[in-house]
Protein backbone atom coordinates (compact mmCIF):
# COMPACT_ATOMS: atom_id res chain seq x y z
CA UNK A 1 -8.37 -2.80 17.64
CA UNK A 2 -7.74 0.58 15.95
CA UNK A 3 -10.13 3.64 16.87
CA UNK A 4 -9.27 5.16 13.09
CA UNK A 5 -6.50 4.70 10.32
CA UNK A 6 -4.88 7.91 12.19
CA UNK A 7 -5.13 6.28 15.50
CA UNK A 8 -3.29 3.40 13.86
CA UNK A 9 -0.67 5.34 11.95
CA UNK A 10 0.28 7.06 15.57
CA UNK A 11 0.97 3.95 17.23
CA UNK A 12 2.83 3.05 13.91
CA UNK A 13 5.31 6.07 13.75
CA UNK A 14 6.48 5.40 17.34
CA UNK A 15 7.67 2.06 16.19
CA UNK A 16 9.50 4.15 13.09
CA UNK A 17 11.18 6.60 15.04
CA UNK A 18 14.46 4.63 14.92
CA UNK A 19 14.84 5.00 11.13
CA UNK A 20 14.27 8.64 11.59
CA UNK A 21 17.86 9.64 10.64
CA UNK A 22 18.00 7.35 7.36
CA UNK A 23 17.75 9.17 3.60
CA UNK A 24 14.20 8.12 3.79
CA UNK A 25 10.80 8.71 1.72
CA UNK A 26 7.50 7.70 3.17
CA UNK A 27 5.51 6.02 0.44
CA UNK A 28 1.53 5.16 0.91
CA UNK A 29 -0.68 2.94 -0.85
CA UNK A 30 -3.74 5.01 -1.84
CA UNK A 31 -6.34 5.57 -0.77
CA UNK A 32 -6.54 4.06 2.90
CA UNK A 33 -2.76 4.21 3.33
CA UNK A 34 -2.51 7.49 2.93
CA UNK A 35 -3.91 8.47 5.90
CA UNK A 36 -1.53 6.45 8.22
CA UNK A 37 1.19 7.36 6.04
CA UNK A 38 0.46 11.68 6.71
CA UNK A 39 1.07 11.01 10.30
CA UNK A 40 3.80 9.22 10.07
CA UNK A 41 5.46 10.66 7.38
CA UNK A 42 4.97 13.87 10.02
CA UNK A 43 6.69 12.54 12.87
CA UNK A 44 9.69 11.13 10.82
CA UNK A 45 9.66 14.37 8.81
CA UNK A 46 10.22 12.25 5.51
CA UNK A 47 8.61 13.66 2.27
CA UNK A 48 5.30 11.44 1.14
CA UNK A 49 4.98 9.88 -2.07
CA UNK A 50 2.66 7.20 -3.70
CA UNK A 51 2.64 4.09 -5.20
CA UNK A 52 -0.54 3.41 -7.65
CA UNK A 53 -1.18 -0.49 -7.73
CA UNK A 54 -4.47 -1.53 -7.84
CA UNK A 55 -6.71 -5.22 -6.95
CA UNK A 56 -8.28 -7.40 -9.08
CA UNK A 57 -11.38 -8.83 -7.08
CA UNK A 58 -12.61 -12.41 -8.08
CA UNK A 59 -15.61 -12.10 -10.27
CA UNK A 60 -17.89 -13.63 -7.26
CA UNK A 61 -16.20 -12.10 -4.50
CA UNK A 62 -14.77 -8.17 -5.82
CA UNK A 63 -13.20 -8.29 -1.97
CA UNK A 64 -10.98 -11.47 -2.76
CA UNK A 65 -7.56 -10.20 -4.95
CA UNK A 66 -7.01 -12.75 -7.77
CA UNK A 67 -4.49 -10.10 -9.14
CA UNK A 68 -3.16 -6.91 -8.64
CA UNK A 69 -1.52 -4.49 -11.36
CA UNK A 70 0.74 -1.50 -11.51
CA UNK A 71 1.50 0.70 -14.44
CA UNK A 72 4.00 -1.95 -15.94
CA UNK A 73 3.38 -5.06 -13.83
CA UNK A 74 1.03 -7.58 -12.70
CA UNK A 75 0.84 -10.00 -10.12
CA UNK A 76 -1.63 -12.68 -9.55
CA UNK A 77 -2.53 -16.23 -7.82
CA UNK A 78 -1.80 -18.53 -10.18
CA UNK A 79 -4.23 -21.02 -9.26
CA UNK A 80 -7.05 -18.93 -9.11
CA UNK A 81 -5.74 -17.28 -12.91
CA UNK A 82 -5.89 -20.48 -14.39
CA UNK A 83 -9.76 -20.85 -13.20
CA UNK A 84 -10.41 -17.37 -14.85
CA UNK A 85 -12.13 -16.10 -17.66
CA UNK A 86 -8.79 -14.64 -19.77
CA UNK A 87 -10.94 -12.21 -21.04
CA UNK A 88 -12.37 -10.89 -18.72
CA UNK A 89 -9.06 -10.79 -17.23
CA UNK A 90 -7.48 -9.32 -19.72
CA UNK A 91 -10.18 -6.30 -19.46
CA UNK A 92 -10.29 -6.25 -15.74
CA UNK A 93 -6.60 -5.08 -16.20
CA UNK A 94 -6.95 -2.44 -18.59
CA UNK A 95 -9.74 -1.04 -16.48
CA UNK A 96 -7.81 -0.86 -13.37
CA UNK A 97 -4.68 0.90 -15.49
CA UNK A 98 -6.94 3.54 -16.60
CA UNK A 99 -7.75 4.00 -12.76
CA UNK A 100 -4.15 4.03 -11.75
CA UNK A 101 -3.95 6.85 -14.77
CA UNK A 102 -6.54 8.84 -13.49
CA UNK A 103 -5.34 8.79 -10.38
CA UNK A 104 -1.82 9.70 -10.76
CA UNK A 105 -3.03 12.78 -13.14
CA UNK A 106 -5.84 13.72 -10.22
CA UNK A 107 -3.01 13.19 -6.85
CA UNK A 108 -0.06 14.30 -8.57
CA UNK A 109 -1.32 16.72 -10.77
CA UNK A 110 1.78 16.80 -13.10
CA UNK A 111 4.63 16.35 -10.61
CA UNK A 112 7.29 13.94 -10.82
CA UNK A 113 7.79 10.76 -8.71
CA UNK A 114 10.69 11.37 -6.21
CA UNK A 115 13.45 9.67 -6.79
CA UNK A 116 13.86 7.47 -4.55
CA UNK A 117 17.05 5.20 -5.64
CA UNK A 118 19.35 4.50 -2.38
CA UNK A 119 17.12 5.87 -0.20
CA UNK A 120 15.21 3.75 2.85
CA UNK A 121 11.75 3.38 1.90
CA UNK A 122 9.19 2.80 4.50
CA UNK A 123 5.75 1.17 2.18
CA UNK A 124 2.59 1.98 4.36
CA UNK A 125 -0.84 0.67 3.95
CA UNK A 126 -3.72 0.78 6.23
CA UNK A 127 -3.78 -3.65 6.69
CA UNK A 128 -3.79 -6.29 3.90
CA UNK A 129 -5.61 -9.22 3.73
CA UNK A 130 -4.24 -11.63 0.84
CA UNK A 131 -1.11 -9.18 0.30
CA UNK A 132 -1.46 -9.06 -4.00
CA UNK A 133 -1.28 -5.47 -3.95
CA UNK A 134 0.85 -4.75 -0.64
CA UNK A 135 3.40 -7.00 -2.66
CA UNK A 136 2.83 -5.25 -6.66
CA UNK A 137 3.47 -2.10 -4.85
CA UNK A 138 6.88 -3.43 -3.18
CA UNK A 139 7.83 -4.71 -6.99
CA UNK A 140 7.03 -1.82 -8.56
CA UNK A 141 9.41 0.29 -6.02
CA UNK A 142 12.41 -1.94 -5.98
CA UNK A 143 12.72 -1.32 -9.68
CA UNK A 144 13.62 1.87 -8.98
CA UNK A 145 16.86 0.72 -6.96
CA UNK A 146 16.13 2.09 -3.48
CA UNK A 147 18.41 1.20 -0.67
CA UNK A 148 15.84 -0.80 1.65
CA UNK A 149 12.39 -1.00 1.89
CA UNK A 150 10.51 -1.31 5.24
CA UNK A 151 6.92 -3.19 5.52
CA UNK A 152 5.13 -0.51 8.26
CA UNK A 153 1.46 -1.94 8.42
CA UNK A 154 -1.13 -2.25 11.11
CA UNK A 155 -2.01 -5.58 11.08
CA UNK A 156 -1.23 -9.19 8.80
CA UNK A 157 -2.41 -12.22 8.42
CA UNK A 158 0.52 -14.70 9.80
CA UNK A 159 0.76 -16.66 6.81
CA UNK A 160 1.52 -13.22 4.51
CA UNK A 161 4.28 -12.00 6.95
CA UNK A 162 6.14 -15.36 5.70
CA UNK A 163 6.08 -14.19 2.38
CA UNK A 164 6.78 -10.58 2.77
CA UNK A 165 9.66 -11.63 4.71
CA UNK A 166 11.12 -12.70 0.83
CA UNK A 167 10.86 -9.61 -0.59
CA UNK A 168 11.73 -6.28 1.79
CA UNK A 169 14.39 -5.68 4.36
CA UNK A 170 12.18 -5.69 7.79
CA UNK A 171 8.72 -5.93 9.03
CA UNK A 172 7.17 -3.38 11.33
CA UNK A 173 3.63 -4.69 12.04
CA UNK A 174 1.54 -3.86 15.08
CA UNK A 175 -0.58 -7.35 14.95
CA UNK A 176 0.68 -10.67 12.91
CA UNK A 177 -2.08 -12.24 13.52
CA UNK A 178 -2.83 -15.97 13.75
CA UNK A 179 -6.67 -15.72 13.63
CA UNK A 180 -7.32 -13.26 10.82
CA UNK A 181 -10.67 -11.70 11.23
CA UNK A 182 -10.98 -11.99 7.04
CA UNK A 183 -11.52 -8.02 6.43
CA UNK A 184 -8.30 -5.51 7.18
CA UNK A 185 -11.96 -3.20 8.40
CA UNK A 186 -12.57 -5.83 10.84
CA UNK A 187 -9.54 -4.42 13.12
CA UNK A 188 -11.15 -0.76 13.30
CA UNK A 189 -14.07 0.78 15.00
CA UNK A 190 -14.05 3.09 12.39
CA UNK A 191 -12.91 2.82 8.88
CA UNK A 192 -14.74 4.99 6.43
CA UNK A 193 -13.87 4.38 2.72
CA UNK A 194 -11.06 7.71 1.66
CA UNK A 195 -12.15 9.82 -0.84
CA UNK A 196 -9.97 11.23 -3.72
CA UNK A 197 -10.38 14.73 -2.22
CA UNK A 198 -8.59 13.45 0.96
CA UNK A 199 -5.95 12.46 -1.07
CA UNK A 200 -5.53 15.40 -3.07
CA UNK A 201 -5.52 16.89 0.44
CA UNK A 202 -2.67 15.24 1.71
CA UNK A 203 -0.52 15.58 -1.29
CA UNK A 204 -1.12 19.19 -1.84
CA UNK A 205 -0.07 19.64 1.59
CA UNK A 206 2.69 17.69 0.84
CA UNK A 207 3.84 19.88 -1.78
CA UNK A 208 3.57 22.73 -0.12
């Protein structure tokens, strides 16, 4: 168990103190990853940037991903797709790309994306549960060329660490675990949904 996403993004950096002397940029998943991803991105004294991906819940259950999206890509289960109203899929995705819009123009407020090409890239998030978006976001970054990326997460279902294991250059996770509690919340005594203005927060820090 976690007492807080801060709590767990402590106990992350001291596992992410050996990459401290890469050409690295700490990149969170917002909103909950941003909060581990400050603290660590603290310790390592790398410079914090986002990736904006977003879930597609199942129509009966907005907690299970069917899909997840990015600016330019999407991602989904292919049997559940299939099952799925195209339609409403079809809208479901435009609605979550105006989100990732408004976002980027609310966190960013007009600045550039680092570049991050041939740089080690450590992806934070505060858990994942099916993995859709953990794994649009890791897409979505290795289109922009960068040297390695690094999974740095709290906790994973054992079945998702076998596919992440495809698709980024090592794992740092604090629990694989075999008995997944179903919820990433489930693992904290206190996760409180982040709010835009802690996000805004963190990045105008950040910038500063």
């Amino acid at each position: 168990m976690f007492e807080d996403r801060v709590d767990a993004g402590k106990r992350l950096a001291s596992n992410l103190v050996k990459f401290q002397k890469e050409d690295g940029v700490l990149v969170a998943i917002p909103r909950g990853g941003v909060i581990l991803a400050e603290v660590i991105a603290r310790e390592l004294k790398f410079p914090l940037e986002l990736v904006l991906v977003r879930k597609i819940g199942h129509p009966y259950n907005r907690e299970y991903a069917v899909c997840a999206v990015s600016r330019s890509g999407v991602r989904c289960e292919e049997k559940e797709r299939g099952q799925l109203n195209q339609d409403w899929l079809r809208k479901e995705m435009e609605k979550e790309r105006r989100e990732i819009k408004r976002r980027e123009s609310l966190y960013l407020r007009g600045r550039k994306n680092l570049d991050i090409k041939g740089k080690t890239i450590i992806l934070v998030d505060d858990g994942v549960a099916t993995g859709l978006t953990y794994l649009m976001a890791v897409e979505e970054l290795r289109s922009k060329n960068p040297q390695k990326i690094i999974a740095a997460l709290p906790v994973m279902p054992v079945e998702f660490k076998e596919k992440l294991e495809k698709v980024v250059e090592e794992i740092v996770c604090l629990n694989v675990d075999r008995d997944y509690r179903g919820a990433v919340g489930a693992y904290y005594r206190n996760f409180p949904q982040v709010t835009d203005e802690e996000v805004v927060r963190a990045m105008a820090i950040e910038r500063r």
